[in-house]
PDB file of N, CA and C in Angstrom:
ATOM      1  N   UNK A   1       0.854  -1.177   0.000  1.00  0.00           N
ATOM      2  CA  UNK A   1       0.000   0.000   0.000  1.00  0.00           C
ATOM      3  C   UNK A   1       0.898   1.239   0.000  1.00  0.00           C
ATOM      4  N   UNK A   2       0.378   2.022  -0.827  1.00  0.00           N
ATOM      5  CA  UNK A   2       1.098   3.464  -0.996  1.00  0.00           C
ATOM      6  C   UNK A   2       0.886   4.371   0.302  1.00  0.00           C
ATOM      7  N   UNK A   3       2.036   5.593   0.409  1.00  0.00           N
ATOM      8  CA  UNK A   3       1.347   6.351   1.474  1.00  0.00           C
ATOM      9  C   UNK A   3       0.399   7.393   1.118  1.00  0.00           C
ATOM     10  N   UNK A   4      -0.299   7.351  -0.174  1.00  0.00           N
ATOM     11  CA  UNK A   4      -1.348   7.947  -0.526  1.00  0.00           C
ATOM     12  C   UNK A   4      -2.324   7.445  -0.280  1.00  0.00           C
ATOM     13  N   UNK A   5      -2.344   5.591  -0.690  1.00  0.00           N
ATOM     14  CA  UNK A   5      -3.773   4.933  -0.612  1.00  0.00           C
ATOM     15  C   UNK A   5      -3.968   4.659   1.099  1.00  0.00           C
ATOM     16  N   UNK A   6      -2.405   5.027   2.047  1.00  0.00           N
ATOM     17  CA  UNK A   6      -3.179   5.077   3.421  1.00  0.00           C
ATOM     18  C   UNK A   6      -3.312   6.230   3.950  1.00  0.00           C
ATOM     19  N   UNK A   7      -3.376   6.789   3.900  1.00  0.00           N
ATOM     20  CA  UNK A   7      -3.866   8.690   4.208  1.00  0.00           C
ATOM     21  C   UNK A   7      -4.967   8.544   3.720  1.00  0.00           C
ATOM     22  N   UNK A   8      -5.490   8.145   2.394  1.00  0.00           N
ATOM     23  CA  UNK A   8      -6.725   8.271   1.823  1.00  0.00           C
ATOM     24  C   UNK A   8      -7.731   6.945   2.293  1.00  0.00           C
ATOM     25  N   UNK A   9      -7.026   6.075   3.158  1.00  0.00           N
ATOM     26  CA  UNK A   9      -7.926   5.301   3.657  1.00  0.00           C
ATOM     27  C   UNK A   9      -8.205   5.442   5.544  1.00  0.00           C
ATOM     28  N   UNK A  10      -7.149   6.081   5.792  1.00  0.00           N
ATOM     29  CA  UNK A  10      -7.309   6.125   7.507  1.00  0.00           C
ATOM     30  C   UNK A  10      -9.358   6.793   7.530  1.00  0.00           C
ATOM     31  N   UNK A  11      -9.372   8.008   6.690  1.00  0.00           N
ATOM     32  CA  UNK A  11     -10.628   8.478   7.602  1.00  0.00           C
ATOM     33  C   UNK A  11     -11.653   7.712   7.305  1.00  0.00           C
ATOM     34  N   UNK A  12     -11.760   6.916   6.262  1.00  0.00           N
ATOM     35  CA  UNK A  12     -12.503   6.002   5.833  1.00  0.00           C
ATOM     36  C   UNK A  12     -12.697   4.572   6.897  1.00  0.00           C
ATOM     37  N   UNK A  13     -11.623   4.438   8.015  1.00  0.00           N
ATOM     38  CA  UNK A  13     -11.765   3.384   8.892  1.00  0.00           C
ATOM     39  C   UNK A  13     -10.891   2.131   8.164  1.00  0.00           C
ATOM     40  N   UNK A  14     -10.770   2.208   7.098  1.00  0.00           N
ATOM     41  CA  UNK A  14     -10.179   0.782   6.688  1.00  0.00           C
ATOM     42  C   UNK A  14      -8.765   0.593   7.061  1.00  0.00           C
ATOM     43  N   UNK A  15      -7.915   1.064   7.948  1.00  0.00           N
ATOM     44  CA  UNK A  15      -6.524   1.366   8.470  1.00  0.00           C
ATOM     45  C   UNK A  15      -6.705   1.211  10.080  1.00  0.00           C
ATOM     46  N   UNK A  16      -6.357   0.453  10.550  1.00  0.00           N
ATOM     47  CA  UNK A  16      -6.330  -0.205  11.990  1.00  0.00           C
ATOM     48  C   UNK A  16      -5.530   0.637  12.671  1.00  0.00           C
ATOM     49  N   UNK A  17      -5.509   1.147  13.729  1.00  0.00           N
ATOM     50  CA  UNK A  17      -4.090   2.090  14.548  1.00  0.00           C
ATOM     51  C   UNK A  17      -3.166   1.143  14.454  1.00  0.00           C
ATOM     52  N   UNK A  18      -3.613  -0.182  14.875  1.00  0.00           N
ATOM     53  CA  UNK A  18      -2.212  -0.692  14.753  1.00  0.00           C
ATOM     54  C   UNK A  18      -1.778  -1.234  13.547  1.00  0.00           C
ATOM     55  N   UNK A  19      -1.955  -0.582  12.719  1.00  0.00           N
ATOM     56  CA  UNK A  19      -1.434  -1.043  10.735  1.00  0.00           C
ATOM     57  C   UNK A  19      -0.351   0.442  10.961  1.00  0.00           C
ATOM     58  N   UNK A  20      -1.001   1.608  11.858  1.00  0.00           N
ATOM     59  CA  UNK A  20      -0.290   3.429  11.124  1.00  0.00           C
ATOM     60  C   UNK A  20       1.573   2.426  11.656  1.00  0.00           C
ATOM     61  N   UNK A  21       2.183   3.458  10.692  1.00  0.00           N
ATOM     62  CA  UNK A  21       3.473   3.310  10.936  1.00  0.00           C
ATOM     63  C   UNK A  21       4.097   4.736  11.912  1.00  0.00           C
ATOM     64  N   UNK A  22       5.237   5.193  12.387  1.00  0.00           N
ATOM     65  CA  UNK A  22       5.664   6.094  12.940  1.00  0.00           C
ATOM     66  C   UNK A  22       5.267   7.378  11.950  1.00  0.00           C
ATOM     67  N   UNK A  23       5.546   7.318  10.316  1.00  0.00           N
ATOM     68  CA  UNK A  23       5.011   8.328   9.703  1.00  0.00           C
ATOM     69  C   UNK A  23       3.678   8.486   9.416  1.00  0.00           C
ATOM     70  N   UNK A  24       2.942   7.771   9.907  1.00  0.00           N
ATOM     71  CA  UNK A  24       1.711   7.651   9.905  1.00  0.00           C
ATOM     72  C   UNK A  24       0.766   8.726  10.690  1.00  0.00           C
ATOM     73  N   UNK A  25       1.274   8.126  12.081  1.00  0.00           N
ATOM     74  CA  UNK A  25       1.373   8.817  13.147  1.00  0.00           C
ATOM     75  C   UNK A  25       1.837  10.123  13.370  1.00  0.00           C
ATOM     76  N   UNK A  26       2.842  11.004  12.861  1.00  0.00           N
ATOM     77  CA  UNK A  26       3.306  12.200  12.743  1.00  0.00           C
ATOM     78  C   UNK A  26       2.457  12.841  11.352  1.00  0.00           C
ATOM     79  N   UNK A  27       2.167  12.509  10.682  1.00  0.00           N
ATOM     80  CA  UNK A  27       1.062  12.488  10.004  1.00  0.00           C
ATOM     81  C   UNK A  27      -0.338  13.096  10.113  1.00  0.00           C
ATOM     82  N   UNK A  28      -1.026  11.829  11.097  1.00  0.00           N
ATOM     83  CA  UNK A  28      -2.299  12.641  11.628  1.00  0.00           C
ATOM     84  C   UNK A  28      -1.696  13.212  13.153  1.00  0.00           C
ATOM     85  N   UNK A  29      -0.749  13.208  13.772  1.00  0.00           N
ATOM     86  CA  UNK A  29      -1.203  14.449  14.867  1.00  0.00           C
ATOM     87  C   UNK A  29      -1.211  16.064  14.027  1.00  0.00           C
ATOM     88  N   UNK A  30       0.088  16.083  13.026  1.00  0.00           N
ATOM     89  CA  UNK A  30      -0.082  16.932  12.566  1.00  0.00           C
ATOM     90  C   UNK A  30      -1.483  17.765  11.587  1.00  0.00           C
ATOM     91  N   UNK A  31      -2.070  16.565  10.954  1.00  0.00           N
ATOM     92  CA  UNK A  31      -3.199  17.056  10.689  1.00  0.00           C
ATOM     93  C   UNK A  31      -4.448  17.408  11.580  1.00  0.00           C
ATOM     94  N   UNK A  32      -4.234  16.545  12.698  1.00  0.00           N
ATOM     95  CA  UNK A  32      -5.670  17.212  13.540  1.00  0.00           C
ATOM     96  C   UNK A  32      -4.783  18.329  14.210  1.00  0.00           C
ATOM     97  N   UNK A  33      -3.764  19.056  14.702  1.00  0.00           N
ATOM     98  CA  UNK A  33      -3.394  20.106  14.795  1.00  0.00           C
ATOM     99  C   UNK A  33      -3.517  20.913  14.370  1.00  0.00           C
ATOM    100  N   UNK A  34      -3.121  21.049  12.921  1.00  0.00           N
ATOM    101  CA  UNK A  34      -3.824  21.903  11.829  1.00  0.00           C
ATOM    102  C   UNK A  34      -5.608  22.338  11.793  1.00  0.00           C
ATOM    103  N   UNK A  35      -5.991  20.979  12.126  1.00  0.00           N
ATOM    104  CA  UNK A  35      -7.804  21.076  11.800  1.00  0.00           C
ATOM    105  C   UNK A  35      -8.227  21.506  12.793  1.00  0.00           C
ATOM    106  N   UNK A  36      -7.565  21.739  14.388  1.00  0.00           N
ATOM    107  CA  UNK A  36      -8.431  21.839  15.516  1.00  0.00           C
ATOM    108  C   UNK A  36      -8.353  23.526  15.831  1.00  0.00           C
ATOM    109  N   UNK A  37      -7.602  23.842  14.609  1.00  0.00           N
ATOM    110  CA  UNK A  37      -7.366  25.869  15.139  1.00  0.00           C
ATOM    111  C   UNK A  37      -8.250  26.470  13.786  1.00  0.00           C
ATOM    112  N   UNK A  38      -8.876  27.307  14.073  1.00  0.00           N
ATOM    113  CA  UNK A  38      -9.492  28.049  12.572  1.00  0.00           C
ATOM    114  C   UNK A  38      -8.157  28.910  11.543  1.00  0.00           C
ATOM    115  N   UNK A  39      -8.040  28.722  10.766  1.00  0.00           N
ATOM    116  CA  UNK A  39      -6.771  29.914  10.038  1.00  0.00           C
ATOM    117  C   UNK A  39      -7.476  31.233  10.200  1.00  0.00           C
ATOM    118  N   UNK A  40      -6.287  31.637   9.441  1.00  0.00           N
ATOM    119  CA  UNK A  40      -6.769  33.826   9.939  1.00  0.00           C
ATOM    120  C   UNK A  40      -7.727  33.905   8.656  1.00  0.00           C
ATOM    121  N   UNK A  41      -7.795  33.037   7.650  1.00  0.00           N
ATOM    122  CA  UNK A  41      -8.479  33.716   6.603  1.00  0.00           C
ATOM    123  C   UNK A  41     -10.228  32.878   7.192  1.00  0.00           C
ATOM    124  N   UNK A  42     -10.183  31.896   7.892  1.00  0.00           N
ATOM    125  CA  UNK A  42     -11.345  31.579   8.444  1.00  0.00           C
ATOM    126  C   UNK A  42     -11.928  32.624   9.505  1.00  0.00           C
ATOM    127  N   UNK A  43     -11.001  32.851  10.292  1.00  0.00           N
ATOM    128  CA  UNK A  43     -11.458  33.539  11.291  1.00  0.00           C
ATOM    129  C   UNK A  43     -12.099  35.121  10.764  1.00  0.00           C
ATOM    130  N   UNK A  44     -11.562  35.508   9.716  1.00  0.00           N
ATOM    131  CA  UNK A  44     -11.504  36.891   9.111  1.00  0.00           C
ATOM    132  C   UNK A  44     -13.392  36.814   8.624  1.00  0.00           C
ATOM    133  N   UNK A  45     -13.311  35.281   7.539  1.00  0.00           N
ATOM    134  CA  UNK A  45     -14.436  34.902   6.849  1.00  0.00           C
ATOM    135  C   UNK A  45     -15.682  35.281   8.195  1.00  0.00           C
ATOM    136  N   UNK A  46     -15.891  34.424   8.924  1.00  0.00           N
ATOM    137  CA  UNK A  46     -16.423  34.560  10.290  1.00  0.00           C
ATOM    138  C   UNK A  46     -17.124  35.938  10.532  1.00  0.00           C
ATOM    139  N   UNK A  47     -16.011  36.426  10.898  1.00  0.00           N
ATOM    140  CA  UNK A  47     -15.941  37.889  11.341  1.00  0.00           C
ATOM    141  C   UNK A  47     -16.852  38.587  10.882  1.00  0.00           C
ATOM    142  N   UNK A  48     -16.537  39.010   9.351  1.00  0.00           N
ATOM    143  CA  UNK A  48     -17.279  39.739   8.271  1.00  0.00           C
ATOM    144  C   UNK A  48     -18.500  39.370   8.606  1.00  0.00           C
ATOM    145  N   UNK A  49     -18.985  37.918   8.469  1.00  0.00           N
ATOM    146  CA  UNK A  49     -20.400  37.337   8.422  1.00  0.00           C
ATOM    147  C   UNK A  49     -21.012  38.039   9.712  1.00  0.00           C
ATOM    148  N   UNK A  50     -20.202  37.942  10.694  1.00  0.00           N
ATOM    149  CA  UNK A  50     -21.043  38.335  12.164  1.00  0.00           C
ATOM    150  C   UNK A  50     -21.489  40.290  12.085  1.00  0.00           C
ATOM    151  N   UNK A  51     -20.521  40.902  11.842  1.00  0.00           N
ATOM    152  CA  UNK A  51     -20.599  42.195  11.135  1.00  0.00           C
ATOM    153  C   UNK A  51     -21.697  42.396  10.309  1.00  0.00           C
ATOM    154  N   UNK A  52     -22.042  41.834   9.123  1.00  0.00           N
ATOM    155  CA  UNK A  52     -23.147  42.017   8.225  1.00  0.00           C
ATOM    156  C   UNK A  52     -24.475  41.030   8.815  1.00  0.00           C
ATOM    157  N   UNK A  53     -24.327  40.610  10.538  1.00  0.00           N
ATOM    158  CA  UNK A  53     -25.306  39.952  11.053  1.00  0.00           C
ATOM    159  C   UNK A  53     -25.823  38.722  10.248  1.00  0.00           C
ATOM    160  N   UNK A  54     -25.415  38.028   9.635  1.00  0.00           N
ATOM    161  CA  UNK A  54     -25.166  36.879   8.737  1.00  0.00           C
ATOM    162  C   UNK A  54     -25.557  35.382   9.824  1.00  0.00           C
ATOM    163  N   UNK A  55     -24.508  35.815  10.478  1.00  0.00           N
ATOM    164  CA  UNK A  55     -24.152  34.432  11.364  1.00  0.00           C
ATOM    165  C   UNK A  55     -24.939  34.237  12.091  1.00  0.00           C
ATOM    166  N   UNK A  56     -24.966  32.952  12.484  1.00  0.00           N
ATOM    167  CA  UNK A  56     -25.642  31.711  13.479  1.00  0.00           C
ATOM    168  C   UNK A  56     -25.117  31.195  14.498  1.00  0.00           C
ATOM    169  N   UNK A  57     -25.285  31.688  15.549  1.00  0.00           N
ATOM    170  CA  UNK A  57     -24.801  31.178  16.477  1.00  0.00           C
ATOM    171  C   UNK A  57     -26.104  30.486  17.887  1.00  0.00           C
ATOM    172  N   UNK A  58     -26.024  29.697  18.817  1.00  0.00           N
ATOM    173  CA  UNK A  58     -26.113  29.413  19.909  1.00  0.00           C
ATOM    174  C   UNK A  58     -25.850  30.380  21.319  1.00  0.00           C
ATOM    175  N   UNK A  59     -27.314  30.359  21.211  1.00  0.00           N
ATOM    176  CA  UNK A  59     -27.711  30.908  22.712  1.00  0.00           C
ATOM    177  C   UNK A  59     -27.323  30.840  23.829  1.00  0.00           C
ATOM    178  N   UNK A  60     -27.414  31.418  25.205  1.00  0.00           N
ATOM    179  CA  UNK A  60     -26.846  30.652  26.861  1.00  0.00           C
ATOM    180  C   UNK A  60     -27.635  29.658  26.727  1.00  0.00           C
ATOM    181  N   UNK A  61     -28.819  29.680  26.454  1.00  0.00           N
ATOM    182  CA  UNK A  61     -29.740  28.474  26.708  1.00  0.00           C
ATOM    183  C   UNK A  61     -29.275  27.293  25.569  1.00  0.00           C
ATOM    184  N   UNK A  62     -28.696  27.611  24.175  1.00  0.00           N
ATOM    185  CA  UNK A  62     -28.472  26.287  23.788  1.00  0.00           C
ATOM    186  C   UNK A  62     -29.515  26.468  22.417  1.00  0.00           C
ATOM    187  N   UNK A  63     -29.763  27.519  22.496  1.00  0.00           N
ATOM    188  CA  UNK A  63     -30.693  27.770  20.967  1.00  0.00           C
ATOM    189  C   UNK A  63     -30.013  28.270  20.065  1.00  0.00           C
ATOM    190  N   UNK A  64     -30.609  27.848  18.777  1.00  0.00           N
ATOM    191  CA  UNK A  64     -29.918  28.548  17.560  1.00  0.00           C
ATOM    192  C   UNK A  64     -30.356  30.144  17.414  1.00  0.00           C
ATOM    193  N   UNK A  65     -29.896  30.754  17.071  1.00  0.00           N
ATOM    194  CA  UNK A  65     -30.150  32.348  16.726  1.00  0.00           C
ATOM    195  C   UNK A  65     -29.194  32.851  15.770  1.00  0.00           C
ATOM    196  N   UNK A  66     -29.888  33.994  15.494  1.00  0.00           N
ATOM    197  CA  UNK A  66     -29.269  34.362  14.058  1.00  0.00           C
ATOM    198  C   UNK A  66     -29.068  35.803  14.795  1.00  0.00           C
ATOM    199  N   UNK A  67     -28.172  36.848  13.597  1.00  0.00           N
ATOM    200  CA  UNK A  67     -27.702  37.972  13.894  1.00  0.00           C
ATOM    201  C   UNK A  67     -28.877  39.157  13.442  1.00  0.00           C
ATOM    202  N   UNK A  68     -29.757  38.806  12.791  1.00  0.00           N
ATOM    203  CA  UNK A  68     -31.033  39.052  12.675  1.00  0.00           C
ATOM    204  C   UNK A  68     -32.299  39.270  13.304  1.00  0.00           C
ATOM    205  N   UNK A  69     -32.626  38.030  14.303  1.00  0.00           N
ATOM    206  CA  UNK A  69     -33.717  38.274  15.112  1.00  0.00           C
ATOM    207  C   UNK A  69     -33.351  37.703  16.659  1.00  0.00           C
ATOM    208  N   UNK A  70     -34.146  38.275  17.332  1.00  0.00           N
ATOM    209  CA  UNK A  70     -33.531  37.983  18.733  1.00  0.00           C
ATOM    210  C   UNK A  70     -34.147  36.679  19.325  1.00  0.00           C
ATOM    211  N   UNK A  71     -33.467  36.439  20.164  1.00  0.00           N
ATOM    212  CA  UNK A  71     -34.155  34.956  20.673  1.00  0.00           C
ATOM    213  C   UNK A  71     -35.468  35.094  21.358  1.00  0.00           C
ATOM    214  N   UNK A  72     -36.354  33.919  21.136  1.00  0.00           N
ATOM    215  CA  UNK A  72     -37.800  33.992  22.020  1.00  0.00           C
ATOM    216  C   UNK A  72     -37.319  33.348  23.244  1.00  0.00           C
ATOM    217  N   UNK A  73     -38.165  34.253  24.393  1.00  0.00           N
ATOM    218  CA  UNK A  73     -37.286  33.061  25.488  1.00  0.00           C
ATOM    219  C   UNK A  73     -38.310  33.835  26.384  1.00  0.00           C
TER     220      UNK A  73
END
C-alpha cells in the first residue's frame, strides 16, 4: 500500500491504529493540529459574516439564533 492509498484510507476506517506506521502517526497528529485551530483567513471569513449579522450562532440556553432576530425566550 502506498502512502497515498493510506492517508486516503485512515478516515474512511479501513486502516487499523495498529497497521499506522511512525510516519503515519506524525502524520495525523499533525493534521488534527492543523484542523483543531481556525486559520486567519477563516477567522476573518467569520468575522465579516457576524458584522453584516449573517451568522448563526447558539444561545446561553443552547438555541440557535441568528444575527437578525432575537431569541424567544
Amino acid at each position: 500500500m502506498t502512502t497515498y492509498e493510506r492517508k486516503t484510507t485512515m478516515p474512511a476506517n479501513d486502516l487499523s491504529p495498529q497497521e499506522m506506521t511512525p510516519k503515519d502517526e506524525i502524520w495525523l497528529n499533525a493534521f488534527v493540529e492543523t484542523m483543531s485551530k481556525p486559520s486567519a483567513r477563516e477567522v476573518a471569513f467569520f468575522a465579516h459574516r457576524r458584522a453584516l449579522r449573517l451568522g448563526v450562532g447558539l444561545s446561553k440556553e443552547g438555541m440557535l439564533v441568528s444575527g437578525q432576530c432575537e431569541p424567544k425566550g
